[in-house]
PDB file of N, CA and C in Angstrom:
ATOM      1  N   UNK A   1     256.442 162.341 300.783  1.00  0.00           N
ATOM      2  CA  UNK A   1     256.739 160.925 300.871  1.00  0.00           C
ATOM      3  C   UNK A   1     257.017 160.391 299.465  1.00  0.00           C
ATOM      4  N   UNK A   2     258.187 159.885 299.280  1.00  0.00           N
ATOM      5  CA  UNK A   2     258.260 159.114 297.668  1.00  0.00           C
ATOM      6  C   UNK A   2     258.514 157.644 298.312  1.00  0.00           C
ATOM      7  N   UNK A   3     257.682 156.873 297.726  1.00  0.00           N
ATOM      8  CA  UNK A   3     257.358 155.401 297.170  1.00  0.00           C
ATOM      9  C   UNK A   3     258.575 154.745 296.330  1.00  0.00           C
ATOM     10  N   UNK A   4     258.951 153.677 297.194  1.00  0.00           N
ATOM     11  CA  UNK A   4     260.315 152.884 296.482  1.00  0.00           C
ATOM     12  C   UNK A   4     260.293 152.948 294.606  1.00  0.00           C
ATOM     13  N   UNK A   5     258.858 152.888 294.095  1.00  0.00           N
ATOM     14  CA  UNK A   5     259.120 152.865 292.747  1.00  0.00           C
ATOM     15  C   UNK A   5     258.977 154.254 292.032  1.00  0.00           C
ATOM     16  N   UNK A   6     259.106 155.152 292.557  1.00  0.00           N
ATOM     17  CA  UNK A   6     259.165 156.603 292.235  1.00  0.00           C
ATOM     18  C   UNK A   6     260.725 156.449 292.456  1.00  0.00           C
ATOM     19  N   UNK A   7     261.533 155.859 293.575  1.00  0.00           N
ATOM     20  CA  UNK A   7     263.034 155.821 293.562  1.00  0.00           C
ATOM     21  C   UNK A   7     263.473 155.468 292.291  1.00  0.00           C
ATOM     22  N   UNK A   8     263.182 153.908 292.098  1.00  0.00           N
ATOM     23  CA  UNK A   8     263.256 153.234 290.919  1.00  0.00           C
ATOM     24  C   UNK A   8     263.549 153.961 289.865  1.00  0.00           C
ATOM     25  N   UNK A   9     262.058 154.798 289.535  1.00  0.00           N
ATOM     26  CA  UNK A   9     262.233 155.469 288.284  1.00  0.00           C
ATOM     27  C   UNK A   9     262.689 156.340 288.073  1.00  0.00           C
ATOM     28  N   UNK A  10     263.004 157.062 289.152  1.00  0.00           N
ATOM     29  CA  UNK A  10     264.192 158.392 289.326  1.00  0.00           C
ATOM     30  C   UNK A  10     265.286 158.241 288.934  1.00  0.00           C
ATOM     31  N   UNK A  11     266.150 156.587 289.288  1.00  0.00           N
ATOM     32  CA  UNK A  11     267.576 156.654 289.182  1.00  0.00           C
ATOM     33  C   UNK A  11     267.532 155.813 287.703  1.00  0.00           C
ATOM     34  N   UNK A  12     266.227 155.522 287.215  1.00  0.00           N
ATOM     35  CA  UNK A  12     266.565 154.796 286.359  1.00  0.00           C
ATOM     36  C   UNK A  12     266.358 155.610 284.906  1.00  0.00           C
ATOM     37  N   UNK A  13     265.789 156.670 284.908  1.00  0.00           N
ATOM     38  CA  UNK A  13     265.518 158.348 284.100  1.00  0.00           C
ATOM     39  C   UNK A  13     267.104 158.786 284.092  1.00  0.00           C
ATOM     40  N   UNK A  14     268.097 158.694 285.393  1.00  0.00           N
ATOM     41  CA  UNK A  14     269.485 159.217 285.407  1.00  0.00           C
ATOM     42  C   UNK A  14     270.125 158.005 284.923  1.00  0.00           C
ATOM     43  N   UNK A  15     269.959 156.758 285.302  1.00  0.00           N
ATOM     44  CA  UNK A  15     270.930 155.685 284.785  1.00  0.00           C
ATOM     45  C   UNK A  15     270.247 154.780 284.005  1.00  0.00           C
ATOM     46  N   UNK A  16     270.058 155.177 282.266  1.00  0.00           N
ATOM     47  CA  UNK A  16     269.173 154.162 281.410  1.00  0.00           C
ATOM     48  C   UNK A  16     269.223 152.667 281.860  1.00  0.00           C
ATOM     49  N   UNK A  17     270.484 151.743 282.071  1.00  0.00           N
ATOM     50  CA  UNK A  17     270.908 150.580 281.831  1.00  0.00           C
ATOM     51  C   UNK A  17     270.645 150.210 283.335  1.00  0.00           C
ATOM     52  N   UNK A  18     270.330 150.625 284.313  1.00  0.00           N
ATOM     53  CA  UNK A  18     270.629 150.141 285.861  1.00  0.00           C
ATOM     54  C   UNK A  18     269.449 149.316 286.061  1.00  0.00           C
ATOM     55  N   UNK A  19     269.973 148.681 286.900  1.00  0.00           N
ATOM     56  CA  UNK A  19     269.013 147.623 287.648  1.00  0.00           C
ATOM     57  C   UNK A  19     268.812 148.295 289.311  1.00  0.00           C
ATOM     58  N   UNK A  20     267.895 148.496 289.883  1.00  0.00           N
ATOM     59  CA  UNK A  20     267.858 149.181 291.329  1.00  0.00           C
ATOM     60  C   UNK A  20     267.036 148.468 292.054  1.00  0.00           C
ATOM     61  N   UNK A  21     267.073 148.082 292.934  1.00  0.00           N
ATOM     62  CA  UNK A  21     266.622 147.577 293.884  1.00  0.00           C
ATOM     63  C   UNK A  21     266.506 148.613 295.391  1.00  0.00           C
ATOM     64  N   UNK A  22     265.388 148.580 295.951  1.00  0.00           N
ATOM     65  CA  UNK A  22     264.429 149.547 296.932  1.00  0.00           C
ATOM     66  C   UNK A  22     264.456 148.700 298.185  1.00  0.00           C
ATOM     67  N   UNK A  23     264.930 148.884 299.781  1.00  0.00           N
ATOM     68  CA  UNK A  23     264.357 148.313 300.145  1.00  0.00           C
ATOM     69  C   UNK A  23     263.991 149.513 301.836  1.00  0.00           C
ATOM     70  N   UNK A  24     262.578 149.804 301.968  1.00  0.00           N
ATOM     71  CA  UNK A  24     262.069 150.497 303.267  1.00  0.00           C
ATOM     72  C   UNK A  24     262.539 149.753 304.356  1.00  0.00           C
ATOM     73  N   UNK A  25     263.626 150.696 304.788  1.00  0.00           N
ATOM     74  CA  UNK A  25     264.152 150.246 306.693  1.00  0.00           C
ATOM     75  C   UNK A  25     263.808 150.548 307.421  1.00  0.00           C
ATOM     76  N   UNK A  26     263.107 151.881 307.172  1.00  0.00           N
ATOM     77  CA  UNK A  26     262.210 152.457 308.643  1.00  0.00           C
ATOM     78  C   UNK A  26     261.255 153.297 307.830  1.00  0.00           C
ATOM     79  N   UNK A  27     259.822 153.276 307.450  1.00  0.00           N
ATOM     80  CA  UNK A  27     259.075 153.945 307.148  1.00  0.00           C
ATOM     81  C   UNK A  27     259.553 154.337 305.826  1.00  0.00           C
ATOM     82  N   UNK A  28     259.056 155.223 304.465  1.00  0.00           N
ATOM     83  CA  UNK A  28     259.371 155.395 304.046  1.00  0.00           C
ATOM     84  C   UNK A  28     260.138 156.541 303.323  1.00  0.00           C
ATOM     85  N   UNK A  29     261.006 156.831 304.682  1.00  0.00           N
ATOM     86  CA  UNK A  29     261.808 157.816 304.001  1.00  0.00           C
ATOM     87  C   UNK A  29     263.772 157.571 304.954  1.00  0.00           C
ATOM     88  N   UNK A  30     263.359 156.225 305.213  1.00  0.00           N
ATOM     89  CA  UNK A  30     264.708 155.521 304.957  1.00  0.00           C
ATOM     90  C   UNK A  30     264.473 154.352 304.280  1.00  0.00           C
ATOM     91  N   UNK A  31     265.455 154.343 303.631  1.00  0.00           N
ATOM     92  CA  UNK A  31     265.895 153.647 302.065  1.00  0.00           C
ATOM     93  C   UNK A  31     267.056 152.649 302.057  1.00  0.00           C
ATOM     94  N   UNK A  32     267.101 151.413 301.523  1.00  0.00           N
ATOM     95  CA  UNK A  32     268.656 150.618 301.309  1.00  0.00           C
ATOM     96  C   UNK A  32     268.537 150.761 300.048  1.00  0.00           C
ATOM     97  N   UNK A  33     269.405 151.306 299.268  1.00  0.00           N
ATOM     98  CA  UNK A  33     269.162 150.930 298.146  1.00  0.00           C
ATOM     99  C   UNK A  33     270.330 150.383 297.170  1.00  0.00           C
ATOM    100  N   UNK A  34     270.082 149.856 295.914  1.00  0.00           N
ATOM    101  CA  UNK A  34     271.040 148.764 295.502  1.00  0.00           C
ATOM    102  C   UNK A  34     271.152 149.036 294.050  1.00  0.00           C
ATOM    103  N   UNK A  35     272.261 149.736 293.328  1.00  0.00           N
ATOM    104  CA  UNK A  35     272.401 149.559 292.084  1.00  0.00           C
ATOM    105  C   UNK A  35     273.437 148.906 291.132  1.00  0.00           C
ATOM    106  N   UNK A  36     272.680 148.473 290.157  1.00  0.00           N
ATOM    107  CA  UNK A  36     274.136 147.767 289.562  1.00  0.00           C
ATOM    108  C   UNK A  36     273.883 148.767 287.703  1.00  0.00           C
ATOM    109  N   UNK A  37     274.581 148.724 287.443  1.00  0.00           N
ATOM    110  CA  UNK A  37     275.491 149.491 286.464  1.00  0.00           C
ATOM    111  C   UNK A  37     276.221 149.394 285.825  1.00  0.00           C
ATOM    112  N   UNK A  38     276.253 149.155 284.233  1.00  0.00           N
ATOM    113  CA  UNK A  38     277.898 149.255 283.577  1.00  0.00           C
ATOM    114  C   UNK A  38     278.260 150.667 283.513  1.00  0.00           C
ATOM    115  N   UNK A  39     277.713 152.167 283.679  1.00  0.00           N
ATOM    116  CA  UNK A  39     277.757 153.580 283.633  1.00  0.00           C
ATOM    117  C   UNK A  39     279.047 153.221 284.908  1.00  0.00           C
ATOM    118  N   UNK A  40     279.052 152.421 285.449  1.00  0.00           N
ATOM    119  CA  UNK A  40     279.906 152.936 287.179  1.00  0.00           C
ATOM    120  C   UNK A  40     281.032 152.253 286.868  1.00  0.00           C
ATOM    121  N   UNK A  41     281.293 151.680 285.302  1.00  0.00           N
ATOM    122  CA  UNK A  41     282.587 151.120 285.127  1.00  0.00           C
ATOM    123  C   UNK A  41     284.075 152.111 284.796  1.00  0.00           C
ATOM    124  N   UNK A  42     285.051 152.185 285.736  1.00  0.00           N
ATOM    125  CA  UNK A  42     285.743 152.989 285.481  1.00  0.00           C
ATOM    126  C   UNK A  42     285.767 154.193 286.527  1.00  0.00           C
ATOM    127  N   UNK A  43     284.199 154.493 287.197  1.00  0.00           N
ATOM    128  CA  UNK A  43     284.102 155.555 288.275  1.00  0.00           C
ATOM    129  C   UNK A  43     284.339 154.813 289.615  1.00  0.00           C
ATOM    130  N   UNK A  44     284.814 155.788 290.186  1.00  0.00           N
ATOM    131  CA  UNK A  44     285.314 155.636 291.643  1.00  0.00           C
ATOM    132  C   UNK A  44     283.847 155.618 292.748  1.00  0.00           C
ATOM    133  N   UNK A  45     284.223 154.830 293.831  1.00  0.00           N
ATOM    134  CA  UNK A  45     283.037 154.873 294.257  1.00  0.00           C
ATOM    135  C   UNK A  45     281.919 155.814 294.624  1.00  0.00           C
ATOM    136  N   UNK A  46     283.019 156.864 295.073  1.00  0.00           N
ATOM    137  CA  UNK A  46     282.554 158.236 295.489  1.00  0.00           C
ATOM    138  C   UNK A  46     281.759 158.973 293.959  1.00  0.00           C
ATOM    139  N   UNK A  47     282.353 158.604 293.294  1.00  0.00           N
ATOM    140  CA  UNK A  47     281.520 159.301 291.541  1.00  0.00           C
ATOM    141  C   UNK A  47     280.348 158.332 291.597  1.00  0.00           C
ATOM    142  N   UNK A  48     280.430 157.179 291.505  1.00  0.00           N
ATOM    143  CA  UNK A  48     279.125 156.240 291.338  1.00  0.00           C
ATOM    144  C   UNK A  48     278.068 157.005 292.450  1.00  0.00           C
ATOM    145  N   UNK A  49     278.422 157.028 293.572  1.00  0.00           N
ATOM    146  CA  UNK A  49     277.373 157.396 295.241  1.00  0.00           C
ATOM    147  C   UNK A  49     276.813 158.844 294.191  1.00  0.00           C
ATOM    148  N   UNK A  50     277.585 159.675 293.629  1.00  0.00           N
ATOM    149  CA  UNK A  50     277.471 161.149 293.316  1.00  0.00           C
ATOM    150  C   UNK A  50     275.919 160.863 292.214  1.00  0.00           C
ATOM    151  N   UNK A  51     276.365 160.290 291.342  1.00  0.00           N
ATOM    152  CA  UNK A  51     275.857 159.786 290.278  1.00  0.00           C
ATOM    153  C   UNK A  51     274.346 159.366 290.584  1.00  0.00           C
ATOM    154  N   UNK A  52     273.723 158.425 291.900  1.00  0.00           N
ATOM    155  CA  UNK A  52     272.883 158.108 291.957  1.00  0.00           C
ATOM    156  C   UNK A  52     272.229 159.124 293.065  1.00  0.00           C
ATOM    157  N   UNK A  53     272.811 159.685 293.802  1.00  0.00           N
ATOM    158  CA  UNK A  53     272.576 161.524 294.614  1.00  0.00           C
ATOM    159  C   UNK A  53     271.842 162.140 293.816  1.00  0.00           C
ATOM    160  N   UNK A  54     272.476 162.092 292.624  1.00  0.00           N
ATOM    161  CA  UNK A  54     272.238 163.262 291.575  1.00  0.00           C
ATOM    162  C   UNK A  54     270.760 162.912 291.247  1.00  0.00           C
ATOM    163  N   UNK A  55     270.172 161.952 290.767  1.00  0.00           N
ATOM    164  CA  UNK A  55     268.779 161.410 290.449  1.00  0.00           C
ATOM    165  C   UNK A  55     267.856 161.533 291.719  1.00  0.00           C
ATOM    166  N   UNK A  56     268.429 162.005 293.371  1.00  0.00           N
ATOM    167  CA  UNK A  56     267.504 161.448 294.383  1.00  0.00           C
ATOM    168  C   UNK A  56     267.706 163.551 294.547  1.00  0.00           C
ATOM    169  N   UNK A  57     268.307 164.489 293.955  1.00  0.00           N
ATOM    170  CA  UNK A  57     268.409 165.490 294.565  1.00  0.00           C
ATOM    171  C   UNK A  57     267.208 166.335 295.212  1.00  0.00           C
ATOM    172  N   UNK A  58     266.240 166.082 294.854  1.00  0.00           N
ATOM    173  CA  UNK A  58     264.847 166.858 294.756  1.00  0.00           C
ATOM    174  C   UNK A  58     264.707 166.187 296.475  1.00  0.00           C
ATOM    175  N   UNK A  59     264.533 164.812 296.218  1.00  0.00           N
ATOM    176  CA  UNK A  59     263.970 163.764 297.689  1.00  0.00           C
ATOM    177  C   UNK A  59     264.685 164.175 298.406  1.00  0.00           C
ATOM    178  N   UNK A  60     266.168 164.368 298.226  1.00  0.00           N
ATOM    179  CA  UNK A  60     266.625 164.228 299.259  1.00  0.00           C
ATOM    180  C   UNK A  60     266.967 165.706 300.078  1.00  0.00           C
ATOM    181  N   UNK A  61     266.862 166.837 299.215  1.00  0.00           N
ATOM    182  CA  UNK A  61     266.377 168.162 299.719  1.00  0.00           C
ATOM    183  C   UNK A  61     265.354 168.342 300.159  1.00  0.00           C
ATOM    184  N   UNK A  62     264.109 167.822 300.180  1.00  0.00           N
ATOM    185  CA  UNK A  62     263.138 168.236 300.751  1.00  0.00           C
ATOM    186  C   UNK A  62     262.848 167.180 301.931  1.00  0.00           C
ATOM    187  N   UNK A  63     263.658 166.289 302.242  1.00  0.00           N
ATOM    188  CA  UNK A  63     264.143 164.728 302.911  1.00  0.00           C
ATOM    189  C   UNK A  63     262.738 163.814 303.139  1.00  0.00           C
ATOM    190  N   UNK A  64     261.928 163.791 301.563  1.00  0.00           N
ATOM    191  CA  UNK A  64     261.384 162.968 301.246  1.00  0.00           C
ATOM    192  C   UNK A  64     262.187 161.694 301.407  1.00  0.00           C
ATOM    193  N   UNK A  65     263.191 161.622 301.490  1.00  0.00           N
ATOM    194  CA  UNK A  65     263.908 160.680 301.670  1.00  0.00           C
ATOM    195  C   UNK A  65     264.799 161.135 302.881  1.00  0.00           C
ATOM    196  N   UNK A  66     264.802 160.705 304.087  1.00  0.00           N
ATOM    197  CA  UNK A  66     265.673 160.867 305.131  1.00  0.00           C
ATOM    198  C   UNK A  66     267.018 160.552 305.633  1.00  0.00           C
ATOM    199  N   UNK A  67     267.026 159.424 305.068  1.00  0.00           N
ATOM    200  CA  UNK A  67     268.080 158.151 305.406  1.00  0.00           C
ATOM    201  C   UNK A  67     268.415 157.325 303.728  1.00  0.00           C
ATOM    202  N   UNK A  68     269.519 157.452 303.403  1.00  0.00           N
ATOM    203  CA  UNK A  68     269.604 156.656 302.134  1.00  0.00           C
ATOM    204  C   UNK A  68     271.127 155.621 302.573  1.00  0.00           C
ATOM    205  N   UNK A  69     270.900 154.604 302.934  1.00  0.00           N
ATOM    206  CA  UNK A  69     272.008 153.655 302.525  1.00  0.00           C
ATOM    207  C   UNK A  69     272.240 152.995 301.037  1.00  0.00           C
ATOM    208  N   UNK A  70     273.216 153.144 300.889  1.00  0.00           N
ATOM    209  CA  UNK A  70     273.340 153.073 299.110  1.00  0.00           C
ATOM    210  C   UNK A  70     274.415 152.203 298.519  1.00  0.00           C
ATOM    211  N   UNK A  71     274.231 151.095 297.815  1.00  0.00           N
ATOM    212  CA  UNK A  71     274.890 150.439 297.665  1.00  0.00           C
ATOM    213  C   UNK A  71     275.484 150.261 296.026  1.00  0.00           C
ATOM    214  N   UNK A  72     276.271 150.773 295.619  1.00  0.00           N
ATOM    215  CA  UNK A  72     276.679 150.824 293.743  1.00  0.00           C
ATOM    216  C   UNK A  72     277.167 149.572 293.372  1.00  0.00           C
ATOM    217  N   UNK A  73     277.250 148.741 292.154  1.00  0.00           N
ATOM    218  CA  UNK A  73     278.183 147.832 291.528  1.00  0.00           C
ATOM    219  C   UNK A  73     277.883 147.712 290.552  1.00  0.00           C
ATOM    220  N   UNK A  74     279.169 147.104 289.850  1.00  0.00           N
ATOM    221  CA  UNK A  74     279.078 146.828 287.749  1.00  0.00           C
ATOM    222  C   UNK A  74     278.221 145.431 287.591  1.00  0.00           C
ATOM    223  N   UNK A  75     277.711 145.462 286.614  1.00  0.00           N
ATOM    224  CA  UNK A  75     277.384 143.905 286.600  1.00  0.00           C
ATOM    225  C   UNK A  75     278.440 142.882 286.561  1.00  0.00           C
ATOM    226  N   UNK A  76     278.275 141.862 287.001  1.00  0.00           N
ATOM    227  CA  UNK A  76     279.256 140.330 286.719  1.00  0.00           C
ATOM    228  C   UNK A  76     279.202 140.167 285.059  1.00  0.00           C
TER     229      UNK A  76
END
């Protein structure tokens, strides 16, 4: 089982500058989750989704995390 702020600090160890936001949809191993980013300026969405995969790979192989809806953007 990983805890929304074990997410947090996972993607935020892969993305220094991000802001992430956690939110449990069904128990905790489905996830909404929400990042914003200047790293995702210039990447395509599919590279950004890759990008924050890449920080959840452990969770999401062992499907400590089951369900991830995932949401990327640059800051305003």
């Amino acid at each position: 089982m990983t805890t929304k702020y074990q997410v947090i600090n996972l993607i935020k160890q892969k993305i220094a500058d991000s802001e992430v936001f956690v939110e449990n949809l069904k128990g905790d191993d489905h996830l909404q989750v929400r990042v914003i980013s200047s790293e995702f300026n210039g990447l395509s969405l599919v590279k950004q989704h890759q990008l924050v995969y890449s920080a959840l790979k452990a969770e999401l192989a062992s499907e400590a995390i089951h369900a991830l809806a995932l949401k990327t953007e640059t800051p305003t």
